[in-house]
N, C-alpha and C. Protein backbone atom coordinates (compact mmCIF):
# COMPACT_ATOMS: atom_id res chain seq x y z
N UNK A 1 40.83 -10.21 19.97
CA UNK A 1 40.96 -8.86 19.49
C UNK A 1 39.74 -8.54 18.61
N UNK A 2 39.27 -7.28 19.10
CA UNK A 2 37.81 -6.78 17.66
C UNK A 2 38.41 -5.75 17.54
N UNK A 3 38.15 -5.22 16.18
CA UNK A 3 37.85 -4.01 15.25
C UNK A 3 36.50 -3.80 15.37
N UNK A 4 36.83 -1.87 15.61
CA UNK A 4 35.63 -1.17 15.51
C UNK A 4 36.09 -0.09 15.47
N UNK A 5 35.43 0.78 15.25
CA UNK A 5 35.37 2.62 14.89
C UNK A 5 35.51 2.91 15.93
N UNK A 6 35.09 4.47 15.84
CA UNK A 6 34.92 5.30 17.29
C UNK A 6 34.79 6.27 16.61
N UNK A 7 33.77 6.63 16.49
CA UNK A 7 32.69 8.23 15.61
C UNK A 7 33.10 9.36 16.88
N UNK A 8 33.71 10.39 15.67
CA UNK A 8 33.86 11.64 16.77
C UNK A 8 34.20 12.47 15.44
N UNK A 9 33.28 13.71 16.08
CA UNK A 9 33.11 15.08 15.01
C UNK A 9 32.70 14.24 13.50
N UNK A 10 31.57 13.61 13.52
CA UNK A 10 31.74 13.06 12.04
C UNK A 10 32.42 12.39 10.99
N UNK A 11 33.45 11.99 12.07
CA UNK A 11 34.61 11.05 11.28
C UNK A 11 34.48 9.64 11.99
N UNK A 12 35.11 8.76 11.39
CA UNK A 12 35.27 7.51 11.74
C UNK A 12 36.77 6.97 12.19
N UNK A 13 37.19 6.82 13.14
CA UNK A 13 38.88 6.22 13.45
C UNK A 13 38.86 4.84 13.54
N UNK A 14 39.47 3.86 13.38
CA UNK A 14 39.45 2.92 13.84
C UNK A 14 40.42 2.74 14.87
N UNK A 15 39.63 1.51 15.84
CA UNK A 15 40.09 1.11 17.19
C UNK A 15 39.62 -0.43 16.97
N UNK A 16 40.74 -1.34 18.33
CA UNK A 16 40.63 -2.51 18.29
C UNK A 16 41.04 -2.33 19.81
N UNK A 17 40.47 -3.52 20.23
CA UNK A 17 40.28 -4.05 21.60
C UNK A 17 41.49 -5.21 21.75
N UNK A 18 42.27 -5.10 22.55
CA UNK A 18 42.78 -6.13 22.52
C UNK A 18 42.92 -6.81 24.43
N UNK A 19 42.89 -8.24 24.47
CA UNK A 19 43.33 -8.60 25.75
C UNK A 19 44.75 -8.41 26.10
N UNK A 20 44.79 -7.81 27.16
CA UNK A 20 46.54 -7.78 27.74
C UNK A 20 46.52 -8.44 28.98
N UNK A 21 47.44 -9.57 29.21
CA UNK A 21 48.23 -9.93 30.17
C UNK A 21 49.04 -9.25 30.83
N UNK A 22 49.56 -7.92 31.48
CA UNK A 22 51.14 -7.97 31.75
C UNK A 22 50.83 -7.82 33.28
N UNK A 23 52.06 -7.61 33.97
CA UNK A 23 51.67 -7.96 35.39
C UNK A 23 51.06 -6.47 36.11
N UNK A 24 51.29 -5.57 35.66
CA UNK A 24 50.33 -4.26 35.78
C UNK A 24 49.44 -3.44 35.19
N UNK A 25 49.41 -4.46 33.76
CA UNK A 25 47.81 -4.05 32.91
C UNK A 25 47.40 -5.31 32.78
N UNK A 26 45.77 -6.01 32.91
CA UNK A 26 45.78 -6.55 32.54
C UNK A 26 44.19 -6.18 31.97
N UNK A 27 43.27 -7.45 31.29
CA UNK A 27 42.25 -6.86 31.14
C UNK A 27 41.96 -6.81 29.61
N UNK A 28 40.65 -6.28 29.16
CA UNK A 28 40.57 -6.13 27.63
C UNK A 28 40.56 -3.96 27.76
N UNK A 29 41.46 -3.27 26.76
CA UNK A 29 41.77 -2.07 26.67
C UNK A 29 41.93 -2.00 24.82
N UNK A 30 40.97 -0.53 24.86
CA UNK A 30 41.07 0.30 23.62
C UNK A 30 42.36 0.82 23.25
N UNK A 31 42.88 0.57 21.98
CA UNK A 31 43.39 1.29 21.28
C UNK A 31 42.84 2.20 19.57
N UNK A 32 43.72 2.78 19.69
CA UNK A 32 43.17 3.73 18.33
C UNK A 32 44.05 4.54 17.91
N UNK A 33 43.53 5.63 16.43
CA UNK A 33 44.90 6.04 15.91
C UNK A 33 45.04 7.34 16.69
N UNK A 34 46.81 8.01 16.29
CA UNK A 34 46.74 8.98 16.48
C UNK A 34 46.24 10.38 16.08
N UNK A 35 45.74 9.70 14.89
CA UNK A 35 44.60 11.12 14.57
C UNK A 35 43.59 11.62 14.94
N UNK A 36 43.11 10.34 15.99
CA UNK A 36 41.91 10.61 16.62
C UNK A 36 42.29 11.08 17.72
N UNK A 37 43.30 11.20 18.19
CA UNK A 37 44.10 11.98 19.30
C UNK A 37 44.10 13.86 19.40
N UNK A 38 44.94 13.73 17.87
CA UNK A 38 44.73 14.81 17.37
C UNK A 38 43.53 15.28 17.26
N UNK A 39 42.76 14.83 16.72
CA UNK A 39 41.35 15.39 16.41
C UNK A 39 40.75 15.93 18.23
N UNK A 40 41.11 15.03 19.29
CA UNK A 40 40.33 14.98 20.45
C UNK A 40 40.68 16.61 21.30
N UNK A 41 42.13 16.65 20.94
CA UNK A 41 42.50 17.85 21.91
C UNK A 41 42.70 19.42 20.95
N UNK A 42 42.88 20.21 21.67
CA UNK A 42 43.33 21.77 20.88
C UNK A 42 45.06 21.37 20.88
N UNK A 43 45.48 22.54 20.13
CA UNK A 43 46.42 22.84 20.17
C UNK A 43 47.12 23.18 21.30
N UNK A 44 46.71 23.60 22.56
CA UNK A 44 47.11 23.73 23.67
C UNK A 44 47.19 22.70 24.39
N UNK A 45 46.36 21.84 24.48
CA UNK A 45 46.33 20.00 24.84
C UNK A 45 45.37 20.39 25.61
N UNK A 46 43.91 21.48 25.60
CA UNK A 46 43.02 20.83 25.83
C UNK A 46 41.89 19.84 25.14
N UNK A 47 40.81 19.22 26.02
CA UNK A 47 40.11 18.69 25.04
C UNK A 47 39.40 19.67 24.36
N UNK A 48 38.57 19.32 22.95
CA UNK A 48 37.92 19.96 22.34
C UNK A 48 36.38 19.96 22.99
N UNK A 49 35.75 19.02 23.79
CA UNK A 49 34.88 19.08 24.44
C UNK A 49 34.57 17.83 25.47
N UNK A 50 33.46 17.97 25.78
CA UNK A 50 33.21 16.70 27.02
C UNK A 50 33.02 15.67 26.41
N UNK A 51 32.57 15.69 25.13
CA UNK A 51 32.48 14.10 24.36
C UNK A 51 33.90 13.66 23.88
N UNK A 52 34.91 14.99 23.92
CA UNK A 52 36.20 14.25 23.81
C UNK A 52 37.12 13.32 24.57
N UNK A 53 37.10 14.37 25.81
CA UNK A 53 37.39 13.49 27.45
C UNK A 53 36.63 12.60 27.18
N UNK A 54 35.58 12.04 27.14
CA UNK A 54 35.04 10.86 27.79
C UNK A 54 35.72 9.52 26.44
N UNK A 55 35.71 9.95 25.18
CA UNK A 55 36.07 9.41 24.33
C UNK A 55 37.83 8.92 25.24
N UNK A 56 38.01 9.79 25.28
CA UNK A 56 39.89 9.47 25.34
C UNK A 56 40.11 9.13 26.63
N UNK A 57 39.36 9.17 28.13
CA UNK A 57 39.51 8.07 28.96
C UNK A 57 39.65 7.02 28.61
N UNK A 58 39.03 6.31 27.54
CA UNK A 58 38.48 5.22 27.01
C UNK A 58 39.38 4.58 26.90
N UNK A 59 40.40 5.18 25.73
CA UNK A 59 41.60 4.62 25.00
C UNK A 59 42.78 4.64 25.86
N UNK A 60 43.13 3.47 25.91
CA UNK A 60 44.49 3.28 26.53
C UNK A 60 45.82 3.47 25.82
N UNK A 61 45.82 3.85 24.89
CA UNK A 61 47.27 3.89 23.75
C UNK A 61 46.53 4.35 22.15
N UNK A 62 47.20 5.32 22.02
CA UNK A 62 47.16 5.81 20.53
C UNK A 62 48.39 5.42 19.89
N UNK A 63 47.95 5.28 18.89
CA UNK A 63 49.15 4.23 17.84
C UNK A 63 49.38 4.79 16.51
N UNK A 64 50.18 4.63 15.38
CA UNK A 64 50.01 5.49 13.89
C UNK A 64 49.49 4.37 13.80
N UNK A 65 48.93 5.39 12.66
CA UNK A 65 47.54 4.73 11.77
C UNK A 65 48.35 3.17 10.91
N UNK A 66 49.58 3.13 10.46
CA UNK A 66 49.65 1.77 10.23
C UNK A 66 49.93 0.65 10.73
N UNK A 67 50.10 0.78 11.99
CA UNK A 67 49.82 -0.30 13.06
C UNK A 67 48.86 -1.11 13.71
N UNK A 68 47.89 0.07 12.55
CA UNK A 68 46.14 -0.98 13.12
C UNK A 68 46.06 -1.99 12.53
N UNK A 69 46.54 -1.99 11.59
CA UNK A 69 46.61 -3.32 10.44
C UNK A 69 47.83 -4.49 10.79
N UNK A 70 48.36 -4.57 11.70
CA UNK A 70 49.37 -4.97 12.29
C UNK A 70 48.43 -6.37 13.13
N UNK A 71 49.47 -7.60 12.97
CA UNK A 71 48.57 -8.58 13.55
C UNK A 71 48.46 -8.26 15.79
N UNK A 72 47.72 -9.00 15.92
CA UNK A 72 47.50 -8.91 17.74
C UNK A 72 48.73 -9.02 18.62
N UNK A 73 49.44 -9.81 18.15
CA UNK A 73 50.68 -10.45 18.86
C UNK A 73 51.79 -9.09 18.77
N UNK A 74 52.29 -7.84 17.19
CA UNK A 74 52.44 -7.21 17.49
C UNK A 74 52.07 -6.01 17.94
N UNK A 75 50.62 -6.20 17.87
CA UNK A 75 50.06 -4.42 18.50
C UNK A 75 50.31 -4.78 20.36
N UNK A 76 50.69 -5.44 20.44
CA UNK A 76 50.46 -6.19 22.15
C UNK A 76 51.93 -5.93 22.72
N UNK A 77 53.24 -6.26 21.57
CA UNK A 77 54.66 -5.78 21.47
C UNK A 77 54.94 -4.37 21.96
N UNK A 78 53.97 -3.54 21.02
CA UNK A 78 53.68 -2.35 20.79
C UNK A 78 53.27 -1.84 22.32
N UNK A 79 52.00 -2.14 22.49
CA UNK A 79 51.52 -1.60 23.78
C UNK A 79 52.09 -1.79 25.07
N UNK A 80 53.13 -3.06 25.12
CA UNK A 80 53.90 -3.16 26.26
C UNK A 80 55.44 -2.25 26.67
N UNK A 81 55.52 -2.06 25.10
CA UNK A 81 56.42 -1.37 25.63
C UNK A 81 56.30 0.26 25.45
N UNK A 82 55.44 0.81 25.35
CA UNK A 82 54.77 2.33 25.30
C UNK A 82 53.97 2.72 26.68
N UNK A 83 53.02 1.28 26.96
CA UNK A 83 51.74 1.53 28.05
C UNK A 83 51.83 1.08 29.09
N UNK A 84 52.79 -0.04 29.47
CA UNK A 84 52.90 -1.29 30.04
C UNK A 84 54.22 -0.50 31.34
């Protein structure tokens, strides 16, 4: 698992990479918070621009913000049963 940002509109979110096993994801996949979610789309649920789409293909699961701090084993809990 790494920690890293993801710069959009001048802000900083954090995101972590984690490896998943399951039998229909597998692979290393982005996660990040849901504010950077928020931040990505309008109020209507479009994106705010083309650097947003390409940003949020990226991410496979948006999460609240206190789950980033959450060890690997449960953000992986987390993602299986939301993404998985």
């Amino acid at each position: 698992m790494k920690k890293m940002t993801v710069s959009f509109a001048g802000m900083e979110y954090p995101a972590r990479l984690l490896e998943l096993d399951f039998p229909n994801l597998s692979g290393e996949h982005m996660i990040s918070v849901d504010r950077l979610d928020v931040a990505l789309m309008t109020k209507d649920g479009r994106y705010v621009s083309e650097e947003a789409r390409a940003i949020d293909e990226g991410i496979l699961l948006y999460v609240p913000d206190k789950m980033m701090d959450e060890d690997e084993s449960k953000l992986i809990q987390y993602v299986k049963e939301f993404a998985a």
